[in-house]
C-alpha atoms as a PDB file:
ATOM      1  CA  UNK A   1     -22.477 -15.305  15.182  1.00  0.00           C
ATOM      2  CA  UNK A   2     -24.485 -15.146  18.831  1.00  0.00           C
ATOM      3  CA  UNK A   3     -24.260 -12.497  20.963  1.00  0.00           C
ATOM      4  CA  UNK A   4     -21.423 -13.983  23.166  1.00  0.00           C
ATOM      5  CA  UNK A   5     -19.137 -14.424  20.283  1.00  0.00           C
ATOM      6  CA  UNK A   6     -19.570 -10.851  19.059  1.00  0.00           C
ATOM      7  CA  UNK A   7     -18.628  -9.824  22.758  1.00  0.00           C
ATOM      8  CA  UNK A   8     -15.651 -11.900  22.331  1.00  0.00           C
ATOM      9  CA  UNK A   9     -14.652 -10.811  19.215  1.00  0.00           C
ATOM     10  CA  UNK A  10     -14.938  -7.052  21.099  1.00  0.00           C
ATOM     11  CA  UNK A  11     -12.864  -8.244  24.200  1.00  0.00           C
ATOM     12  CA  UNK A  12      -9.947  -9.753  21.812  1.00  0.00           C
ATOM     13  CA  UNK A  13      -9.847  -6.299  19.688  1.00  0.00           C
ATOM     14  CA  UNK A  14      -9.513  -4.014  22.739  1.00  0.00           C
ATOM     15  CA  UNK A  15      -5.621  -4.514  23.539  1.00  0.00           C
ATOM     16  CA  UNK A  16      -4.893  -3.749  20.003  1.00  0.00           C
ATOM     17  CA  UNK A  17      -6.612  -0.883  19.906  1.00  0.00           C
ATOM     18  CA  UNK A  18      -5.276   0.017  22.760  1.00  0.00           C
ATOM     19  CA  UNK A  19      -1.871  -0.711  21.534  1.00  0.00           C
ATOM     20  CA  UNK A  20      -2.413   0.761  18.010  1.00  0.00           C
ATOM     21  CA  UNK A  21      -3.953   4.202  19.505  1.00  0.00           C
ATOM     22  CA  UNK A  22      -2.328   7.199  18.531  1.00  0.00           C
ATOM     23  CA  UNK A  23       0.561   5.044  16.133  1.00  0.00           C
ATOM     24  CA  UNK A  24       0.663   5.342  12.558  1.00  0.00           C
ATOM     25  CA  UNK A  25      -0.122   2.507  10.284  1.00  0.00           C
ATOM     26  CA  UNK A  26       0.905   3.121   6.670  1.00  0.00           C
ATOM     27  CA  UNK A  27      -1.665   0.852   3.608  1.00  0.00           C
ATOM     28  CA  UNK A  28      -0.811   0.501   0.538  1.00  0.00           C
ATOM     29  CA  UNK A  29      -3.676   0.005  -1.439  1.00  0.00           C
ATOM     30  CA  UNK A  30      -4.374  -1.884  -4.825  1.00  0.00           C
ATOM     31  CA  UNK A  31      -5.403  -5.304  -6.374  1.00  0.00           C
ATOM     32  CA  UNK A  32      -8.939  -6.555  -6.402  1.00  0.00           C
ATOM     33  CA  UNK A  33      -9.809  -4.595  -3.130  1.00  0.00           C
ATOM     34  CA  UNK A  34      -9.550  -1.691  -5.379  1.00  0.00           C
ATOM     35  CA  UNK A  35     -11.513  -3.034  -8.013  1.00  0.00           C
ATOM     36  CA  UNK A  36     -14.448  -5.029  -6.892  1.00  0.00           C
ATOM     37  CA  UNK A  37     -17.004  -2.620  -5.107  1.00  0.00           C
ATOM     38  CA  UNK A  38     -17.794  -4.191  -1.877  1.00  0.00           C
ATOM     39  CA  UNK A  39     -14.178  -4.904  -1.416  1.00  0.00           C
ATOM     40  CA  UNK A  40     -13.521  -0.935  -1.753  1.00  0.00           C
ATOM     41  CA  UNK A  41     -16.760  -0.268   0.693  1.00  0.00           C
ATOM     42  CA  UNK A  42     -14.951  -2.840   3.321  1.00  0.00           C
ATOM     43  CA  UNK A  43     -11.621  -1.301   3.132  1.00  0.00           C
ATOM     44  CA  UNK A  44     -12.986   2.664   3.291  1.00  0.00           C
ATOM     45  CA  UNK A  45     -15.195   1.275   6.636  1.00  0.00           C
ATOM     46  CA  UNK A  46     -12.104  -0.430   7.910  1.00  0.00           C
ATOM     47  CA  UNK A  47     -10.039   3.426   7.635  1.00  0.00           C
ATOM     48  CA  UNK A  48     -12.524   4.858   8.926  1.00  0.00           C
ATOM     49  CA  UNK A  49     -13.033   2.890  12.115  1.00  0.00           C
ATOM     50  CA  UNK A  50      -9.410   2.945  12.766  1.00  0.00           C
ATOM     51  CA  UNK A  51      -9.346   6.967  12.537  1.00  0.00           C
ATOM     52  CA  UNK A  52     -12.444   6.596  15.067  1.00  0.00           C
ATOM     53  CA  UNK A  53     -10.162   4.500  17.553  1.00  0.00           C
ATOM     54  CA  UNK A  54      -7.348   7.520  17.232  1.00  0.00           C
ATOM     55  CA  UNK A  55      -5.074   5.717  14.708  1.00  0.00           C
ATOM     56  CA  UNK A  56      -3.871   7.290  11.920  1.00  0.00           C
ATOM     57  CA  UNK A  57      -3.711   5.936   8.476  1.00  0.00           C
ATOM     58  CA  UNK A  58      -1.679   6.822   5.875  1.00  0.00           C
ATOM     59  CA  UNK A  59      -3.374   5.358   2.485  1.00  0.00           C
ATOM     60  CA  UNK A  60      -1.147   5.115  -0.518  1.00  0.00           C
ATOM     61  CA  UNK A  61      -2.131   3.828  -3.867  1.00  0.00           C
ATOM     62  CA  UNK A  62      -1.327   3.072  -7.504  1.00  0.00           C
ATOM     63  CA  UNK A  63      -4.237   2.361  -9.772  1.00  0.00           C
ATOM     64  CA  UNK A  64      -2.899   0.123 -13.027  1.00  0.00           C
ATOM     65  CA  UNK A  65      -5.990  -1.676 -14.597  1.00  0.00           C
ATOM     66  CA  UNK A  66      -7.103   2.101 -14.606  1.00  0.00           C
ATOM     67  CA  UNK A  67      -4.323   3.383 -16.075  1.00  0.00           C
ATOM     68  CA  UNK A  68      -3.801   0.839 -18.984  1.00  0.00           C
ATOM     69  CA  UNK A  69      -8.260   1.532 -19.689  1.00  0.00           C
ATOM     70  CA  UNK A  70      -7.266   4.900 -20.367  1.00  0.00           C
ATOM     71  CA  UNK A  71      -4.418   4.095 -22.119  1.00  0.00           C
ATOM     72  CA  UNK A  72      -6.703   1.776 -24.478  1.00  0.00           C
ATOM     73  CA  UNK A  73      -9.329   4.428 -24.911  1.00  0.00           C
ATOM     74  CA  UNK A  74      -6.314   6.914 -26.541  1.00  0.00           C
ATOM     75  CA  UNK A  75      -5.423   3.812 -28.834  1.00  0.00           C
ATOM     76  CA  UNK A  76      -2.202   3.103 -27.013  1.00  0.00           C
ATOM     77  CA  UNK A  77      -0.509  -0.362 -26.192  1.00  0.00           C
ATOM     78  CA  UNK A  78       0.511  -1.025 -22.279  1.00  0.00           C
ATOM     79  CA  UNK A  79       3.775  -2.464 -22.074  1.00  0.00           C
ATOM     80  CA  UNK A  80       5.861  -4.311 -19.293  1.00  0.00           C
ATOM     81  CA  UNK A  81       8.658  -5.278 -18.526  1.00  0.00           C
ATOM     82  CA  UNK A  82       9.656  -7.479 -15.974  1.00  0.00           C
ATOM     83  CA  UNK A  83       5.591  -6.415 -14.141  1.00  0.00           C
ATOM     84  CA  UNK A  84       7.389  -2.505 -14.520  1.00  0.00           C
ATOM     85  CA  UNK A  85       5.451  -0.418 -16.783  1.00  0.00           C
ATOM     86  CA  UNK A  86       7.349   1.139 -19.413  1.00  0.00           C
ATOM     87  CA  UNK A  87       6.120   5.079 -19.533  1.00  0.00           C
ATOM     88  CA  UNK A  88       6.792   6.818 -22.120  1.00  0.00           C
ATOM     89  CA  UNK A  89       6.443  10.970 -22.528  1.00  0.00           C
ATOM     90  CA  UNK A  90       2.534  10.053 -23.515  1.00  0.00           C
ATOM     91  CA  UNK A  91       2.292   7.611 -21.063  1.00  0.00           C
ATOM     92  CA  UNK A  92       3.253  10.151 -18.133  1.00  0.00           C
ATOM     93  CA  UNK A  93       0.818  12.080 -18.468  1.00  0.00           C
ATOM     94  CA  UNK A  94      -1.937   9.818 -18.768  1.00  0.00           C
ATOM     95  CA  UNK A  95      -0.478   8.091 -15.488  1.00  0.00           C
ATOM     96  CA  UNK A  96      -0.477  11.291 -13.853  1.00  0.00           C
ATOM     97  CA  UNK A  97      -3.735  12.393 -15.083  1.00  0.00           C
ATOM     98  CA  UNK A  98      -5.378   9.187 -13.654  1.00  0.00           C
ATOM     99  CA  UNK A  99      -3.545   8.427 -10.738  1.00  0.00           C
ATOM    100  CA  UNK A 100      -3.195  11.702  -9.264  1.00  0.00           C
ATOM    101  CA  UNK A 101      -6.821  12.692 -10.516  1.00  0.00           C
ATOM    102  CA  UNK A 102      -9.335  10.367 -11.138  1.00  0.00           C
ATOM    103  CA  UNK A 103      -8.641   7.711  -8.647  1.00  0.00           C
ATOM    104  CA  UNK A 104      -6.905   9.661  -6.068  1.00  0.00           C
ATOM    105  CA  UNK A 105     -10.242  12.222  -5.492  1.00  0.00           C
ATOM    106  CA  UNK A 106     -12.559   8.751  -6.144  1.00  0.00           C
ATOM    107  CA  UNK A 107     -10.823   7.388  -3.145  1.00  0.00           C
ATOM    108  CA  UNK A 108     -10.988  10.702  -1.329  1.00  0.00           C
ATOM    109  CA  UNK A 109     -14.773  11.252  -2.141  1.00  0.00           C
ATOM    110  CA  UNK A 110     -15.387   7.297  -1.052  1.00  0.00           C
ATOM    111  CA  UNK A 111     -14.136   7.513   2.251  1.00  0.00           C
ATOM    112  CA  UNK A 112     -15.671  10.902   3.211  1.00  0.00           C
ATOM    113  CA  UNK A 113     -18.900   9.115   1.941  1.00  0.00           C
ATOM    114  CA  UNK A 114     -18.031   6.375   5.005  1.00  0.00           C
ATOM    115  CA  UNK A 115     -17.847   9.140   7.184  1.00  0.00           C
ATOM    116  CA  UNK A 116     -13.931   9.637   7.254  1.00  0.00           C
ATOM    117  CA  UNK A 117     -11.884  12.545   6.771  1.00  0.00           C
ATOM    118  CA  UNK A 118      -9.395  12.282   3.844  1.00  0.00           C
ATOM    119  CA  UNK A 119      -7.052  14.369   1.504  1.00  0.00           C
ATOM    120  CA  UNK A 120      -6.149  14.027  -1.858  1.00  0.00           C
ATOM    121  CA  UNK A 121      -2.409  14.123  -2.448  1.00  0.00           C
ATOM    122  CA  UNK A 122       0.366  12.772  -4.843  1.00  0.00           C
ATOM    123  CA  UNK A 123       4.198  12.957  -4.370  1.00  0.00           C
ATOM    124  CA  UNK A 124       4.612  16.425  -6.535  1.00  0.00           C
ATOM    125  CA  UNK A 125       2.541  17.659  -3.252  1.00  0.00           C
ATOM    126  CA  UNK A 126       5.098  19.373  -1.271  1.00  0.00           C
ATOM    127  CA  UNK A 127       8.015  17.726  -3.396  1.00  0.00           C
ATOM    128  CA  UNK A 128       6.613  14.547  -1.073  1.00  0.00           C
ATOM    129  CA  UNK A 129       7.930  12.189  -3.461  1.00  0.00           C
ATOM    130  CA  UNK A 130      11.938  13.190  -5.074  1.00  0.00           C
ATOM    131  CA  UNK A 131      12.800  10.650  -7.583  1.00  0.00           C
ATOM    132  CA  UNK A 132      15.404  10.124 -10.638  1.00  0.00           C
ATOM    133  CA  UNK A 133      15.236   7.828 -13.333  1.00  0.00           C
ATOM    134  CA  UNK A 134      15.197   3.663 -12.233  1.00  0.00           C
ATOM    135  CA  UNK A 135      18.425   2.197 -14.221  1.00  0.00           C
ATOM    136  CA  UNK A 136      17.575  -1.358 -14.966  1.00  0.00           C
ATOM    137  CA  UNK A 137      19.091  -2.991 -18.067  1.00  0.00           C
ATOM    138  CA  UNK A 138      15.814  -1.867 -20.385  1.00  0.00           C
ATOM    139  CA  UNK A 139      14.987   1.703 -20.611  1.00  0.00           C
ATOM    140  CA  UNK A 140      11.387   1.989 -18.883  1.00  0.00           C
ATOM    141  CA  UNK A 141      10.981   5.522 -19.439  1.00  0.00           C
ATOM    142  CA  UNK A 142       9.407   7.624 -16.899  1.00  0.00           C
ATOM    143  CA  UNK A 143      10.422   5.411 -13.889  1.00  0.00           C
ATOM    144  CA  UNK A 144      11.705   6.655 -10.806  1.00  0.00           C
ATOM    145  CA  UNK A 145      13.253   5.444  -8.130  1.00  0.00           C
ATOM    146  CA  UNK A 146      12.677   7.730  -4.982  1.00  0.00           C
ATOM    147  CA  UNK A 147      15.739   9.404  -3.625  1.00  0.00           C
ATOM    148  CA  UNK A 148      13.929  11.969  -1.154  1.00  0.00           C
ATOM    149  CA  UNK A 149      10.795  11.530   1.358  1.00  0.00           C
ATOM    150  CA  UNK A 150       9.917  15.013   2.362  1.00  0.00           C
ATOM    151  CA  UNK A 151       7.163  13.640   4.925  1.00  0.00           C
ATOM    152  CA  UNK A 152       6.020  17.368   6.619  1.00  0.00           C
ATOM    153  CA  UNK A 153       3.139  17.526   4.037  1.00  0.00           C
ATOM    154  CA  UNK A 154       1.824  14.171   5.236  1.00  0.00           C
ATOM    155  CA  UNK A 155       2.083  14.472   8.707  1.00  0.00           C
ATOM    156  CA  UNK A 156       0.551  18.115   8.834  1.00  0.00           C
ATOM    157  CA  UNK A 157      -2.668  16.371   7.183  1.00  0.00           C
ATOM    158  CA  UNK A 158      -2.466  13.325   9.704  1.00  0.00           C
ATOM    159  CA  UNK A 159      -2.093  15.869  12.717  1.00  0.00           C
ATOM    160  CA  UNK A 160      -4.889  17.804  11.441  1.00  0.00           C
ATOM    161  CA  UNK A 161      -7.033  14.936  11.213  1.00  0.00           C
ATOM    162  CA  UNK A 162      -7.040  13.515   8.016  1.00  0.00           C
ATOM    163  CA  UNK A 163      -6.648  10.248   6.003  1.00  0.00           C
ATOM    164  CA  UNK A 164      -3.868  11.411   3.413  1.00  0.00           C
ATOM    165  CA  UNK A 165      -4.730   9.164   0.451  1.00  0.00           C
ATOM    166  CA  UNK A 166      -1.305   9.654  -1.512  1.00  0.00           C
ATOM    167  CA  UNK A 167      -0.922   8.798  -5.309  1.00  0.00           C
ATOM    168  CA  UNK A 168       2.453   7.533  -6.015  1.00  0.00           C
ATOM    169  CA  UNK A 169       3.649   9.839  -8.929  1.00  0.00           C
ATOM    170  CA  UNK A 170       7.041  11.895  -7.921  1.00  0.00           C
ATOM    171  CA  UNK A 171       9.047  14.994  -8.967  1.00  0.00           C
ATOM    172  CA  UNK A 172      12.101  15.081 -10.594  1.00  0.00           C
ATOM    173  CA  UNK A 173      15.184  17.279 -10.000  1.00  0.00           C
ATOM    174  CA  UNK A 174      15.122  18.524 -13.337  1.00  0.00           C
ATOM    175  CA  UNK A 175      11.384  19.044 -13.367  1.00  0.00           C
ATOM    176  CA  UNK A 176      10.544  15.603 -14.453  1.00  0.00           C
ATOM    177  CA  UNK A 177       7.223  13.124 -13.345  1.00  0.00           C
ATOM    178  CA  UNK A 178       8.374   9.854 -12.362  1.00  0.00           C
ATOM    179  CA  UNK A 179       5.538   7.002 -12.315  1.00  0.00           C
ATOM    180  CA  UNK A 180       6.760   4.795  -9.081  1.00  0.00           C
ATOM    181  CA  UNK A 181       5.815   1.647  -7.759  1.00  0.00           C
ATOM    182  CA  UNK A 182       3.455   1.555  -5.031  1.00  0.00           C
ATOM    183  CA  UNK A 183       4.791  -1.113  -3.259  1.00  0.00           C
ATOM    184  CA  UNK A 184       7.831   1.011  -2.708  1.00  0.00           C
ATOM    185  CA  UNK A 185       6.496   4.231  -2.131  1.00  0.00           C
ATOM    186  CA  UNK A 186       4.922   3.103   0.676  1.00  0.00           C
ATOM    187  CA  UNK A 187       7.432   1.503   2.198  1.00  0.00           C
ATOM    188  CA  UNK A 188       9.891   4.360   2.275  1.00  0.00           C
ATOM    189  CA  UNK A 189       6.818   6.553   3.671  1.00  0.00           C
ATOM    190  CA  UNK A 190       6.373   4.428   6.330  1.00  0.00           C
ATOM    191  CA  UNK A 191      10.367   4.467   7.250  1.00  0.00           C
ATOM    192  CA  UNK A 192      10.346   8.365   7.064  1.00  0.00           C
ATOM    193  CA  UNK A 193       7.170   9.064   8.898  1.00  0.00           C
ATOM    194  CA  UNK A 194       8.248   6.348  11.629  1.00  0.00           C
ATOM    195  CA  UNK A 195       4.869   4.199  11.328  1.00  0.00           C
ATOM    196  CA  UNK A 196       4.426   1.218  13.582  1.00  0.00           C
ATOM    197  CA  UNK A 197       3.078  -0.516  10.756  1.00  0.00           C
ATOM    198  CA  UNK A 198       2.998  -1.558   7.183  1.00  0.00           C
ATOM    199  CA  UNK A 199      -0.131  -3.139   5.399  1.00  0.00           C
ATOM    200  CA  UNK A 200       0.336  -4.293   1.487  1.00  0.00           C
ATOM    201  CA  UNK A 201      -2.624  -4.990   0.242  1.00  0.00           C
ATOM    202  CA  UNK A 202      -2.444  -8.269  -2.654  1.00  0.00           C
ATOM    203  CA  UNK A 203      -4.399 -10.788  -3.991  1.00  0.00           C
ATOM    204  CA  UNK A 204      -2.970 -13.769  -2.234  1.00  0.00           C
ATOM    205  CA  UNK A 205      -3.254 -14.960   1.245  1.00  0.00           C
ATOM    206  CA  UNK A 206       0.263 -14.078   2.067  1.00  0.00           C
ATOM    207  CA  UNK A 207       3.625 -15.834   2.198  1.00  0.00           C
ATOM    208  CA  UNK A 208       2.736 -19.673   0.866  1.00  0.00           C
ATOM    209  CA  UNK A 209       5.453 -22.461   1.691  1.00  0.00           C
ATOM    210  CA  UNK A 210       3.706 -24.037  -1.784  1.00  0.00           C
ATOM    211  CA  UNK A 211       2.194 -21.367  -4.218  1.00  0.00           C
ATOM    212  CA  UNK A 212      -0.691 -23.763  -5.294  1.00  0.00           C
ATOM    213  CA  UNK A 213      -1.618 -24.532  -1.777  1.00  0.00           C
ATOM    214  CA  UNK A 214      -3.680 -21.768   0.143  1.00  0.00           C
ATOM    215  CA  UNK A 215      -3.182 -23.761   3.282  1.00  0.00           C
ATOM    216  CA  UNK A 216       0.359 -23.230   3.428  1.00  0.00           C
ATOM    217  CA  UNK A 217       0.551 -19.631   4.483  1.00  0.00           C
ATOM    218  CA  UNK A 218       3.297 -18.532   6.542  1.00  0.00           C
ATOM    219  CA  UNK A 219       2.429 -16.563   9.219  1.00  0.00           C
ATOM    220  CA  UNK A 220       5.577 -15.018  10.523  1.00  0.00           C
ATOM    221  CA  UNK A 221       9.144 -14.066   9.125  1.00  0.00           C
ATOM    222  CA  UNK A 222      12.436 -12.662  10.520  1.00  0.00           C
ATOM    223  CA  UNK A 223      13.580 -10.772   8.333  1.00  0.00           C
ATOM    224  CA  UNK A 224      16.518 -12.387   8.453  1.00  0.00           C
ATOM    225  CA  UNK A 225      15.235 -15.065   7.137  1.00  0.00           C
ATOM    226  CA  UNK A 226      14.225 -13.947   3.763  1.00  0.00           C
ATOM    227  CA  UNK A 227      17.291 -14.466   2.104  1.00  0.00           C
ATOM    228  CA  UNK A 228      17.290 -18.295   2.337  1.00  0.00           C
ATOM    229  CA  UNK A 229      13.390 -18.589   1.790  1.00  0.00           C
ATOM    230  CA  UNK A 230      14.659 -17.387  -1.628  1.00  0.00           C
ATOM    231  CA  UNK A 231      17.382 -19.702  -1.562  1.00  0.00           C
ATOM    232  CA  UNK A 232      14.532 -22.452  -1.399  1.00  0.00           C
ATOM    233  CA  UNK A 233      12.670 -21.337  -3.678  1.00  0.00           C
ATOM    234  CA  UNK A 234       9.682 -20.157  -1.372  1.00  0.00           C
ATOM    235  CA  UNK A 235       9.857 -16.249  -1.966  1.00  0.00           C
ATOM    236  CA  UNK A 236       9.485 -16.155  -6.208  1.00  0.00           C
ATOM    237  CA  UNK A 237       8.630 -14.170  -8.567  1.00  0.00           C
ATOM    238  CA  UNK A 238       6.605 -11.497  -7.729  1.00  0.00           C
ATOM    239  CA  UNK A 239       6.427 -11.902  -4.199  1.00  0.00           C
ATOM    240  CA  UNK A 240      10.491 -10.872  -4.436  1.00  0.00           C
ATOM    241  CA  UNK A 241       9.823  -6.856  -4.775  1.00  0.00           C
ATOM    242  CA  UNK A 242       6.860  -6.688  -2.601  1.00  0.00           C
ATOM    243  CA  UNK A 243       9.148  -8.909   0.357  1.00  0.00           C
ATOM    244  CA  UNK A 244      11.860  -6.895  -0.641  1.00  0.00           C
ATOM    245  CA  UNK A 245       9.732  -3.781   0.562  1.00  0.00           C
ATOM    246  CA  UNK A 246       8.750  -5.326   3.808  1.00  0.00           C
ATOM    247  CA  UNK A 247      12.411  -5.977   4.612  1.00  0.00           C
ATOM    248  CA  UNK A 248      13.457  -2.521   3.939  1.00  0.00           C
ATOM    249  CA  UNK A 249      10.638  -1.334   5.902  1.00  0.00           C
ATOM    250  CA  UNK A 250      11.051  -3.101   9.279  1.00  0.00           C
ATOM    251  CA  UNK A 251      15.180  -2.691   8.773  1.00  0.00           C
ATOM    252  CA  UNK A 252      14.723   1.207   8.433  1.00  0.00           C
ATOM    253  CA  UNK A 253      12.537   1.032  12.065  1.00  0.00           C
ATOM    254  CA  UNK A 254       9.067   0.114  11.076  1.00  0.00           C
ATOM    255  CA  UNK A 255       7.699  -2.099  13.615  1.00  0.00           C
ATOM    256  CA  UNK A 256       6.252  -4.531  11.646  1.00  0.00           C
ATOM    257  CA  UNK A 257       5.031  -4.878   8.037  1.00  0.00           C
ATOM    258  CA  UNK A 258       2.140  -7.553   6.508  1.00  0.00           C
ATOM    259  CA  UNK A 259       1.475  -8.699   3.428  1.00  0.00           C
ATOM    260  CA  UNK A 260      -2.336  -9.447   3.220  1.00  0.00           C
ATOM    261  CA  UNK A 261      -5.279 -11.080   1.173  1.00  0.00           C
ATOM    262  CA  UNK A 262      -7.823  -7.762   0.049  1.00  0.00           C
ATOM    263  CA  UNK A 263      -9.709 -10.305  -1.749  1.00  0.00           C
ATOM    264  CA  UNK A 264     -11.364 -11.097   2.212  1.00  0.00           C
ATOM    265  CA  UNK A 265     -13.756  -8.244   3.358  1.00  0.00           C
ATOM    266  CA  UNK A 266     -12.097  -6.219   6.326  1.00  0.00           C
ATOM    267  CA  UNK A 267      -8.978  -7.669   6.048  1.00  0.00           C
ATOM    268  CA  UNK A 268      -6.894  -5.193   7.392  1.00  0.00           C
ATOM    269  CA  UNK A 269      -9.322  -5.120  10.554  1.00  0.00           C
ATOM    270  CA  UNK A 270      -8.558  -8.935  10.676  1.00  0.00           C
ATOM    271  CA  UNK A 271      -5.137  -8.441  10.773  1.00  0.00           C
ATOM    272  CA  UNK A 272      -4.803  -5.430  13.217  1.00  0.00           C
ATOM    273  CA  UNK A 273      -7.797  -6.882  15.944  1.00  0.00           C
ATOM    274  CA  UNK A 274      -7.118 -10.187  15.811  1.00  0.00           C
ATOM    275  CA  UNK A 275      -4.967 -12.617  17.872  1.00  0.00           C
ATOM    276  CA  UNK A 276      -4.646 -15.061  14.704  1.00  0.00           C
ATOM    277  CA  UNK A 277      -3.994 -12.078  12.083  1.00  0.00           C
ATOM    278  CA  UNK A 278      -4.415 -13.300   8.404  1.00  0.00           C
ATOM    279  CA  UNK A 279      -1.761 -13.080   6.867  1.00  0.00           C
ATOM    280  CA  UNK A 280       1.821 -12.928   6.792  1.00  0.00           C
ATOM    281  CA  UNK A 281       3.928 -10.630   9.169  1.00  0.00           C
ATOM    282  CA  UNK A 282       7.718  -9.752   8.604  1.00  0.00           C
ATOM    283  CA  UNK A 283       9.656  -8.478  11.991  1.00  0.00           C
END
């Protein structure tokens, strides 16, 4: 890139962060950007230069390839149903254990390596995260479906500065852990804590008008629109829960949400700097 293209590049970011300065922009973190090294360096600089242009991130993450390691190194069998993890009494405490430990402080220790300022928390922080048991029609265990977002503990670390980087285990009422998806964690955090924005992080370009064609991303959706893009057969599978989230997002008063690629280095800066975005918004 010459030197008049990088100064463009600079001109076209400045409204955003103009626009974005001081708002609240809630990422939910996973897939191969949390996996593949210089993926995880890209996303930790991207946090940290949006903290340096005064907006505040909220990172939340799960951490499943890690979780189902550990559960192989104990000699036990990961099981799904319907992409849900069932969780057994064993099970929760090896998802706690690695969520809420090992990956949680790794992330925290990453970005304060990129300069940024981050704490460690999980939903028992604060009973963040309330939760009872998810009734489907199989018993999944440990599941929860959040009932309460108690969002003080959050936004005390935001207005002091910091990066919360939130593990998405939550408390029961009867002293339960509930494993929860991450998808949906964050958007409910981002409808409690009013954030302008949501980010989902995935491993696919977006919204794609034909699954096996890259070039067929959809950049925009009304809300409104989802329910006959299912109708069609364009939202399937497991682009359902994580659209679902979006929806319930922007109708609970979040500005905007995205669904975008973390397979592309400094995607999210892509998508918040750049007139063309990269991947699909929902409004």
């Amino acid at each position: 890139m010459d030197i008049s293209n990088r100064a463009k590049v600079l001109i076209q970011a400045m409204p955003y962060i103009k626009k974005y300065a001081g708002e609240t922009i809630v990422v939910k973190y996973g897939g191969n950007a949390m996996i593949n090294e210089s993926l995880k360096s890209a996303v930790m600089s991207d946090i940290v230069l949006m903290q340096l242009v005064g907006i505040n991130v909220v990172l939340v993450h799960g951490g499943g390839p890690e979780i189902s390691a550990m559960l192989k190194k104990t000699g036990k069998e990961s099981k799904f149903v319907n992409g849900m993890r069932v969780t057994d009494e064993e099970t929760i405490d090896i998802v706690q254990m690695v969520l809420a430990g090992k990956v949680n402080k790794s992330l925290v220790q990453l970005l304060s390596e990129h300069g940024g300022r981050a704490i460690g928390l999980c939903g028992l922080d604060g009973k963040m995260l309330m939760a009872e048991k998810l009734i489907t029609g199989n018993d999944l265990g440990f599941v929860g479906e959040i009932k309460e977002v108690n969002s003080k503990v959050i936004m005390d670390s935001v207005n002091n500065g910091y990066v919360p980087i939130i593990a998405t285990v939550a408390g029961g009422y009867k002293g339960e852990v509930f494993n929860i998806n991450a998808d949906l964690a964050a958007s409910q955090i981002a409808a409690k804590i009013g954030a302008k924005k949501l980010i989902l992080m995935t491993d696919i370009r977006g919204l794609l008008k034909d699954v096996n064609d890259e070039s067929s991303l959809i950049s925009v959706v009304n809300v409104s629109e989802v329910p006959s893009l299912k109708r069609e057969g364009i939202i399937t599978g497991g682009m359902i829960p994580k659209i679902d989230c979006c929806v319930e997002a922007v109708r609970s008063g979040v500005n905007r949400a995205h669904i975008i690629d973390g397979r592309i280095e400094h995607s999210i800066l892509l998508e918040l700097f750049s007139d063309e975005g990269i991947g699909t918004m929902f409004y």
